[in-house]
N, C-alpha and C. Protein backbone atom coordinates (compact mmCIF):
# COMPACT_ATOMS: atom_id res chain seq x y z
N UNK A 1 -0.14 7.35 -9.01
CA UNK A 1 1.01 6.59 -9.44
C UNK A 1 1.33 5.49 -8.42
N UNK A 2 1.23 6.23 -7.38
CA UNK A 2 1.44 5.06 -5.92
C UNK A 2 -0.10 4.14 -6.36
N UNK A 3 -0.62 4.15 -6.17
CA UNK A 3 -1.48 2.97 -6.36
C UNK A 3 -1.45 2.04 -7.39
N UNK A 4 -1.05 2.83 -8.53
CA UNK A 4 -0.93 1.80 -9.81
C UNK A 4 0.15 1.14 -9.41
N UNK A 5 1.07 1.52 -8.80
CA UNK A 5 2.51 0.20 -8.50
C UNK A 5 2.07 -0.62 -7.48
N UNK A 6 1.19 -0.30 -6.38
CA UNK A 6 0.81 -1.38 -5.46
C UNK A 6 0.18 -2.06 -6.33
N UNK A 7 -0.79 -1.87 -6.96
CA UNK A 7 -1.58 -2.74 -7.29
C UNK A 7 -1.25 -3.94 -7.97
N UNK A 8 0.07 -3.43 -9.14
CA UNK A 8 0.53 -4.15 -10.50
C UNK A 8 1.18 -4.89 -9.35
N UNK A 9 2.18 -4.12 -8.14
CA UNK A 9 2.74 -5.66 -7.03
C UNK A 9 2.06 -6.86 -6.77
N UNK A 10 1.24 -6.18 -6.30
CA UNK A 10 -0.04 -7.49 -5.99
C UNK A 10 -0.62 -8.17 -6.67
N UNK A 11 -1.06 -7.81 -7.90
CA UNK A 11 -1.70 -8.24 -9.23
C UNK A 11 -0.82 -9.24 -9.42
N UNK A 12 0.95 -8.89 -9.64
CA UNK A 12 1.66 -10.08 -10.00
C UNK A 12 2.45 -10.86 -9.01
N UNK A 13 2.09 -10.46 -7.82
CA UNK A 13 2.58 -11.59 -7.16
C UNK A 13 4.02 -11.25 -6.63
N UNK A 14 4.39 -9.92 -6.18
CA UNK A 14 5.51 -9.27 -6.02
C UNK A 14 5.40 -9.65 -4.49
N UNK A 15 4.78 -9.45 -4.03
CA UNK A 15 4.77 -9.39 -2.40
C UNK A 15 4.93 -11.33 -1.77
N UNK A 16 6.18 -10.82 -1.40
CA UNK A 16 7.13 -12.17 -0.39
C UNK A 16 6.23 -12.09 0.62
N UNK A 17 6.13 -13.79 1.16
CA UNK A 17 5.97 -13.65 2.60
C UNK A 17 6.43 -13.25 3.71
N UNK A 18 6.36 -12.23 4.38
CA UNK A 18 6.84 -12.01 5.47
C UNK A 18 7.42 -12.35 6.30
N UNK A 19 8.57 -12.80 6.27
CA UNK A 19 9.62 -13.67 6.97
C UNK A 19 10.19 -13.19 8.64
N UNK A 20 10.65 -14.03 9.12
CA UNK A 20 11.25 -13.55 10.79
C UNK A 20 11.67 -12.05 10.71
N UNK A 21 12.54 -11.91 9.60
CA UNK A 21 13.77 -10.87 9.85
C UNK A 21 12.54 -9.43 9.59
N UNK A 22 11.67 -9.58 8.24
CA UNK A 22 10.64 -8.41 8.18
C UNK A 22 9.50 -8.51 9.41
N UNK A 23 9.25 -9.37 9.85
CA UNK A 23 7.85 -9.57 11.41
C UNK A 23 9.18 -8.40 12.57
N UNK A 24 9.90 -8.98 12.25
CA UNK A 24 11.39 -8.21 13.84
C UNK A 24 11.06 -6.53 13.66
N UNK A 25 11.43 -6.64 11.98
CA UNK A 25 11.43 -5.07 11.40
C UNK A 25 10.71 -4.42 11.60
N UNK A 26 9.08 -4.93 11.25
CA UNK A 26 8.28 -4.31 11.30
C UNK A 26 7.61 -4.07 12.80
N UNK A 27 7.78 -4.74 14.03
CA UNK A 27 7.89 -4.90 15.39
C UNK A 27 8.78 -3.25 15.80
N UNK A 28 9.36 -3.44 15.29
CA UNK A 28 10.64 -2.42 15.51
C UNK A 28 9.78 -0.63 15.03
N UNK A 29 8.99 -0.67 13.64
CA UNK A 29 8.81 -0.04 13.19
C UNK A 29 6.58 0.40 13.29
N UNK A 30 6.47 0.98 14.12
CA UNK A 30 4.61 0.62 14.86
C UNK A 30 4.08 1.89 13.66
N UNK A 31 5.10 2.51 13.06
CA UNK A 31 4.34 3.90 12.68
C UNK A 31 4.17 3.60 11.13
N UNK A 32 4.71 1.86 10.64
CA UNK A 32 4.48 1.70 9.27
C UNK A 32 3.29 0.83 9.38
N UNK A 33 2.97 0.35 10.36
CA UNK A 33 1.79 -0.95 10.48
C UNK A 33 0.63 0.39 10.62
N UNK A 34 0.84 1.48 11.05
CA UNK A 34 -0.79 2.27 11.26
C UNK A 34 -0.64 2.79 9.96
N UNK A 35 -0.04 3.07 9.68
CA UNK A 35 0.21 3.83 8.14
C UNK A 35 -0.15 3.05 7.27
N UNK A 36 0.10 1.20 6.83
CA UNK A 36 -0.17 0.21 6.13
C UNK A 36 -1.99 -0.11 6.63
N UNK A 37 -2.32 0.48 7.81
CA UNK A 37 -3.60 -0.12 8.54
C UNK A 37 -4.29 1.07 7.62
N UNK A 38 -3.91 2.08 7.86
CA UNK A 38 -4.57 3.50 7.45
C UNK A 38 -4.93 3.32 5.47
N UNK A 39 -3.75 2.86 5.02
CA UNK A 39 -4.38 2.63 3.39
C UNK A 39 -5.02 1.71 3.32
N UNK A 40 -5.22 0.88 3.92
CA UNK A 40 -6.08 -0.52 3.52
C UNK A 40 -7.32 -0.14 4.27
N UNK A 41 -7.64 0.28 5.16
CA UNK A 41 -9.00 0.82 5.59
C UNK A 41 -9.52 1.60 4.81
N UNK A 42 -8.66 2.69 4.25
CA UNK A 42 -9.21 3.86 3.11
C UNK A 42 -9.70 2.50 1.84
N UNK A 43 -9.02 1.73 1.56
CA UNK A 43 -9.67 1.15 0.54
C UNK A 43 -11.04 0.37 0.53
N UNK A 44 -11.28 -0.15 1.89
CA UNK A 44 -11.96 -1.06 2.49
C UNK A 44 -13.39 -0.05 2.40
N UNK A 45 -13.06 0.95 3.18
CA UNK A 45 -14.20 2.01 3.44
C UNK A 45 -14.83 3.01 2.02
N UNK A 46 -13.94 2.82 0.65
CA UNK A 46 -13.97 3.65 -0.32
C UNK A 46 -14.80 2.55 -1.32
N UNK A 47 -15.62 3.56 -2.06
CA UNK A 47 -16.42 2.59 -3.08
C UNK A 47 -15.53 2.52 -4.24
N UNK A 48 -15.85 1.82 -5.39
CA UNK A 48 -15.45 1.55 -6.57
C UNK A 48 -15.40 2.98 -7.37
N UNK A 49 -16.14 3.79 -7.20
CA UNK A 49 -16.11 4.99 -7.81
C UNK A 49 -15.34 6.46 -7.33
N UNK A 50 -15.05 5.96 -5.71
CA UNK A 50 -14.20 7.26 -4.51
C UNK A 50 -13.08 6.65 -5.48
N UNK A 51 -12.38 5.14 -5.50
CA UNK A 51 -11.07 5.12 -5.85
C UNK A 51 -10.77 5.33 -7.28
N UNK A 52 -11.35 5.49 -7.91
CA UNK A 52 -11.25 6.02 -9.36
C UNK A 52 -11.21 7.32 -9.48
N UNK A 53 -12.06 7.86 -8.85
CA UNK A 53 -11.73 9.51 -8.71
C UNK A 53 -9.98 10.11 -7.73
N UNK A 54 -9.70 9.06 -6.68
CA UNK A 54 -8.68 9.65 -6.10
C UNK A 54 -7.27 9.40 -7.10
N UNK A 55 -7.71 8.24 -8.25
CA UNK A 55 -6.55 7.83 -8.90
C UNK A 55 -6.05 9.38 -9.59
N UNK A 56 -6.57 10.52 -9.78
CA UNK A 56 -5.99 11.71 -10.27
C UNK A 56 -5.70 12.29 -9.20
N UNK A 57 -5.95 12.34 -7.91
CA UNK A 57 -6.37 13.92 -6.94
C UNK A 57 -4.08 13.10 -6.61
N UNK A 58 -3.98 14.79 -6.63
CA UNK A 58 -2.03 14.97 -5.99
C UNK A 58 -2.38 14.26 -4.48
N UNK A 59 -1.12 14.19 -4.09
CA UNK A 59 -1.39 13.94 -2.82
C UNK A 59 -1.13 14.66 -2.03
N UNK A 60 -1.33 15.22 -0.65
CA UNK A 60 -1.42 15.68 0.37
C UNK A 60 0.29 15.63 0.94
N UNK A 61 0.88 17.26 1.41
CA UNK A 61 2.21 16.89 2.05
C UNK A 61 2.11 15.66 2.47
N UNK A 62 1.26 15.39 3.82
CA UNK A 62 1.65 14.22 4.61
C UNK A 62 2.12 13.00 3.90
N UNK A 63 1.47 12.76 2.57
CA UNK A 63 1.22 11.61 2.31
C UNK A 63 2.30 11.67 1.42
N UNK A 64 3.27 13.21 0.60
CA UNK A 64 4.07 12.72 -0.07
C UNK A 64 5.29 12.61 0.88
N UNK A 65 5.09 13.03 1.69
CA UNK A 65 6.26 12.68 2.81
C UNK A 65 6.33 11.31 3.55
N UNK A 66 5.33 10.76 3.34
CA UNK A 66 5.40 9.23 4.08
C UNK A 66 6.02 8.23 2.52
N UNK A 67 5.66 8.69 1.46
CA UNK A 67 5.92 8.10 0.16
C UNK A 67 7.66 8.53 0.35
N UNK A 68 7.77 9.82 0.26
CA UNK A 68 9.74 9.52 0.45
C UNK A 68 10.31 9.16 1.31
N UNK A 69 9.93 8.59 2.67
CA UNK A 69 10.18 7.97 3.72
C UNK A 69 10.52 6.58 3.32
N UNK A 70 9.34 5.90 2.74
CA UNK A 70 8.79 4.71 1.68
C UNK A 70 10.17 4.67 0.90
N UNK A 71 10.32 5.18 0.18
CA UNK A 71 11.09 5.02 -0.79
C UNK A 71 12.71 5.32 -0.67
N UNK A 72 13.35 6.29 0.69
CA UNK A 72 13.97 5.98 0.82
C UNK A 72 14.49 4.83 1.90
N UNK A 73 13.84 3.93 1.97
CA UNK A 73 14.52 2.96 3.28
C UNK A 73 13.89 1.58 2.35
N UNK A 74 14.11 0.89 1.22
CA UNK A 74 14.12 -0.09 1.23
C UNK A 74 13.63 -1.41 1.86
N UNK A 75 13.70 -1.33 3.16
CA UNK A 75 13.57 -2.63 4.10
C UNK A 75 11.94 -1.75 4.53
N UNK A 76 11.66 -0.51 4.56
CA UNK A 76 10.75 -0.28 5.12
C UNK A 76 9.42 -0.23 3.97
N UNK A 77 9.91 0.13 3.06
CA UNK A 77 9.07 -0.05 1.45
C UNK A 77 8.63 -1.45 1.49
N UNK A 78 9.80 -2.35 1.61
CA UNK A 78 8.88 -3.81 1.52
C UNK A 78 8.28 -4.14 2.67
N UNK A 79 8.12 -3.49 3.44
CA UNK A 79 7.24 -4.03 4.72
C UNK A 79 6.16 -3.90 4.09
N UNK A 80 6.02 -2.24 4.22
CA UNK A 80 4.53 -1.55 3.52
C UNK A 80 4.17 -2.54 2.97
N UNK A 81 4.38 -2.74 1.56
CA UNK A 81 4.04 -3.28 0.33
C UNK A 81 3.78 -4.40 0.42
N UNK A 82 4.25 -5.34 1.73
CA UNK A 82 3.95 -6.65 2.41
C UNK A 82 2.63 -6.60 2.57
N UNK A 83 2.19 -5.48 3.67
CA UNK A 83 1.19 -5.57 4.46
C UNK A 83 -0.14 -4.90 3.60
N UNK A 84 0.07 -4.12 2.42
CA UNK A 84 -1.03 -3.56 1.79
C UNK A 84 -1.21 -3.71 0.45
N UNK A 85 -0.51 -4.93 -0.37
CA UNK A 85 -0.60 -5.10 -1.87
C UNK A 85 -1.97 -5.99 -1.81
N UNK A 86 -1.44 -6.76 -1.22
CA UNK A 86 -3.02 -8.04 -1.59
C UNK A 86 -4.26 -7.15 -0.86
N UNK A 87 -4.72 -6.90 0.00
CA UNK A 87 -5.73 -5.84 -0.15
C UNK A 87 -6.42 -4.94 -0.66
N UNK A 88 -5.14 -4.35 -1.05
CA UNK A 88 -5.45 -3.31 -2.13
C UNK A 88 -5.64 -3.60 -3.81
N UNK A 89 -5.01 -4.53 -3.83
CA UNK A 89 -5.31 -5.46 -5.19
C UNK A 89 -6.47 -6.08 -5.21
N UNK A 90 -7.15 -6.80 -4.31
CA UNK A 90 -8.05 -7.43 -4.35
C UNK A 90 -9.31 -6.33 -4.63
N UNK A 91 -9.19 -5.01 -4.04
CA UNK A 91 -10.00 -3.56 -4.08
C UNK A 91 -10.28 -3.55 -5.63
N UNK A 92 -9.04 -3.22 -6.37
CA UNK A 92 -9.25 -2.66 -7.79
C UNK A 92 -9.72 -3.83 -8.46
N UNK A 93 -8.83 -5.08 -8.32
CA UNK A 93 -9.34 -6.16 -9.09
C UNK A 93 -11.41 -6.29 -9.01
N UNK A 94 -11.64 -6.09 -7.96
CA UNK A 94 -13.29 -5.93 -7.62
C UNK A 94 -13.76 -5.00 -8.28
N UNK A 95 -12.98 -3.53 -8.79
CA UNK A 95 -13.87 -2.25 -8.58
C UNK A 95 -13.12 -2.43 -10.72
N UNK A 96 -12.60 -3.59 -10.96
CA UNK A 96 -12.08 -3.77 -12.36
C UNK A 96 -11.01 -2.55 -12.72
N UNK A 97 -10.69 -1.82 -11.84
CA UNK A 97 -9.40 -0.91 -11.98
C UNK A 97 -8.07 -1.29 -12.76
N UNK A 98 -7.93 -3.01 -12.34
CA UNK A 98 -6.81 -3.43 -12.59
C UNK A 98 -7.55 -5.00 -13.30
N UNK A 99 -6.50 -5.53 -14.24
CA UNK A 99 -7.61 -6.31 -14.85
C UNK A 99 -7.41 -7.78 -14.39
């Protein structure tokens, strides 16, 4: 589910440029840039066929706990989503996931 919303972000063009006040934020915040580094490498390193298969697999405590972290802080959701839509879009758009 998390991936289909990054992706459709990126696909349409949801993701703002990163402005002073989010570069400060995210300065402030080192454990969302390894976390944003950490999904975009998984995509980078995953073939067209790993990410089609993970689009079913649940996710892992860790990972649903970094997702309600995500989701509750707003300012920290759009960082993420700053730093890992166009990447990750560009992934599916390649692997035709997303059209």
């Amino acid at each position: 589910m998390i991936i289909k919303r990054l992706a459709l972000a990126g696909a349409i063009g949801l993701c703002l440029a990163a402005g002073d006040a989010s570069a400060q934020y995210g300065q402030q915040h080192p454990l969302i840039d390894r976390l944003a580094n950490r999904v975009i490498e998984k995509y980078q390193n995953s073939s067209c066929q790993q990410l089609a298969q993970q689009r079913h697999e649940p996710h892992s405590p860790m990972e649903e706990q970094a997702i309600q972290n995500l989701r509750s802080d707003p300012q920290l959701s759009q960082l993420f989503i700053n730093k890992v839509a166009a990447p990750i879009a560009n992934k599916l758009f390649e692997c035709g996931l997303i059209p």
